[in-house]
C-alpha atoms as a PDB file:
ATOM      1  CA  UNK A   1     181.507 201.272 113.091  1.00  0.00           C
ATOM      2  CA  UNK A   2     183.801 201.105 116.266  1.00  0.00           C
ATOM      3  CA  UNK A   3     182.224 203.065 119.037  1.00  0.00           C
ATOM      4  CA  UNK A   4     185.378 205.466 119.380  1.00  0.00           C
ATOM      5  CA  UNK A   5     185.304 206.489 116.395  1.00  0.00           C
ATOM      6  CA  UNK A   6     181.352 208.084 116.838  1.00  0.00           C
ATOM      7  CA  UNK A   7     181.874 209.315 119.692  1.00  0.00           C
ATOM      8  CA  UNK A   8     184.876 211.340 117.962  1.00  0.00           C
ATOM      9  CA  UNK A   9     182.799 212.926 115.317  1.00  0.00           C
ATOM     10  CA  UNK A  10     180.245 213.586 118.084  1.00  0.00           C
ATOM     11  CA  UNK A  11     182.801 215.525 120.000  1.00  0.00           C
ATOM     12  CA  UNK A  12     184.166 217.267 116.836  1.00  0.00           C
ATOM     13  CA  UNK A  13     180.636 218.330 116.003  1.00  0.00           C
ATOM     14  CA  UNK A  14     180.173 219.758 120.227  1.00  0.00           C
ATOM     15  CA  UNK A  15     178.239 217.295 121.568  1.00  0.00           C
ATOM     16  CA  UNK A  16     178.949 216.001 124.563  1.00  0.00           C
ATOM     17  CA  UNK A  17     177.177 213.052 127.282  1.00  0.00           C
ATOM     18  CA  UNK A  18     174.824 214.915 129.627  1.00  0.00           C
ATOM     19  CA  UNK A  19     175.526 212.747 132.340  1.00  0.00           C
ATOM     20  CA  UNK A  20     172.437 211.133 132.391  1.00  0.00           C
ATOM     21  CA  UNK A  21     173.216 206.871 131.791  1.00  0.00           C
ATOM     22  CA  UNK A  22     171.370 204.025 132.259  1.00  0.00           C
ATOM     23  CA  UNK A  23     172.512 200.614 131.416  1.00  0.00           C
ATOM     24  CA  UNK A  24     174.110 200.475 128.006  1.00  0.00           C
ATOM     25  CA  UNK A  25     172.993 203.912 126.998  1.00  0.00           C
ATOM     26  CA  UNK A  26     173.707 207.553 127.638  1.00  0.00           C
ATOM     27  CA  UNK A  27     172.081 210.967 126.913  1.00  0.00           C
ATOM     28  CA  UNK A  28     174.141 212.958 124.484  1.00  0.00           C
ATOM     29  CA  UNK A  29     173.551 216.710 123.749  1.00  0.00           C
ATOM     30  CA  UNK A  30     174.661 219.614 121.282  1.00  0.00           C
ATOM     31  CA  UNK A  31     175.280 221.943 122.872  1.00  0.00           C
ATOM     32  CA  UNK A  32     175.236 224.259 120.333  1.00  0.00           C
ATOM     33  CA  UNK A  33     171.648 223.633 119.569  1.00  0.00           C
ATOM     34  CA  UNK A  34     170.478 221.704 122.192  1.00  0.00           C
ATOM     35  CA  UNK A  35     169.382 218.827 120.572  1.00  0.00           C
ATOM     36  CA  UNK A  36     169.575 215.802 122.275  1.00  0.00           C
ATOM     37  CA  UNK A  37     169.248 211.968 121.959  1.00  0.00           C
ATOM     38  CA  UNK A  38     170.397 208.702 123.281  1.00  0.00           C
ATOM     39  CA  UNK A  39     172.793 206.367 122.360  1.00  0.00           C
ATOM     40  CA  UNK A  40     173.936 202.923 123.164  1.00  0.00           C
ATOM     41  CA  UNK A  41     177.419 202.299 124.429  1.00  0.00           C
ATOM     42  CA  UNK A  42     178.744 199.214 122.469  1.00  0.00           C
ATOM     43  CA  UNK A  43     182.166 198.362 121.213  1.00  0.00           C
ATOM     44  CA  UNK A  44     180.154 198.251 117.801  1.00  0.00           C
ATOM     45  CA  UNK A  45     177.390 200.486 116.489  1.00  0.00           C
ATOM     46  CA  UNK A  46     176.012 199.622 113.363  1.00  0.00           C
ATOM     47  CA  UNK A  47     175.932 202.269 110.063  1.00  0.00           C
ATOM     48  CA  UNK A  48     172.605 202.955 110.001  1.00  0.00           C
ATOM     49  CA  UNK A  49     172.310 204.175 113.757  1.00  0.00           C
ATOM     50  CA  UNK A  50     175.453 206.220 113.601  1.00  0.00           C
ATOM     51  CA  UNK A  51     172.934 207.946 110.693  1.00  0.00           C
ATOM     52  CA  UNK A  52     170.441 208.464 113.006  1.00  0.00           C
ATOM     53  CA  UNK A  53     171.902 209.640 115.909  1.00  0.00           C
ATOM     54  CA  UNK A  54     174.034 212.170 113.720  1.00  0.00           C
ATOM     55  CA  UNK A  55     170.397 213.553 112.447  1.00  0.00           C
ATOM     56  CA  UNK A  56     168.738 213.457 115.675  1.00  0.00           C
ATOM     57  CA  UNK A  57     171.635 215.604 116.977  1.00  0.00           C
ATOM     58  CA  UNK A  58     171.735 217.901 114.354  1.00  0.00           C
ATOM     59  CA  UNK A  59     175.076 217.089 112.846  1.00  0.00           C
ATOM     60  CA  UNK A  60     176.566 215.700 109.343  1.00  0.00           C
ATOM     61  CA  UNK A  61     176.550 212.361 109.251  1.00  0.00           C
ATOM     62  CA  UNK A  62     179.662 210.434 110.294  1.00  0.00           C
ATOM     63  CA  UNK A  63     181.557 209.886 107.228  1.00  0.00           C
ATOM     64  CA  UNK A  64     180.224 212.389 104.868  1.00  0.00           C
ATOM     65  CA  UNK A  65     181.807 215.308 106.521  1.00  0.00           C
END
């Protein structure tokens, strides 16, 4: 899935990049429960680790909502 398109859901769902980044990847945070994880910043993320992160954060998964 196109990395826009995450990052969307992730910011429909209150979570936002902490600010912490290195390399390809960045910290992102709910901030309604304060889960947190990280995730790579590629044009491209593949299904199954949009899945993840969605879980990790707390969040319906992208798509299912």
């Amino acid at each position: 899935m196109k990395k826009e398109k995450l990052l969307k859901h992730l910011r429909q769902y209150n979570c936002y990049p902490t600010g912490r980044q290195k390399g390809s990847h960045a910290q992102f945070k709910n901030l309604e429960t304060g889960a947190q994880t990280i995730i790579p910043i590629h044009n491209e993320i593949s299904d199954i680790l949009a899945k993840k992160i969605c879980k990790q954060l707390g969040i319906p998964v992208v798509g299912n909502n």
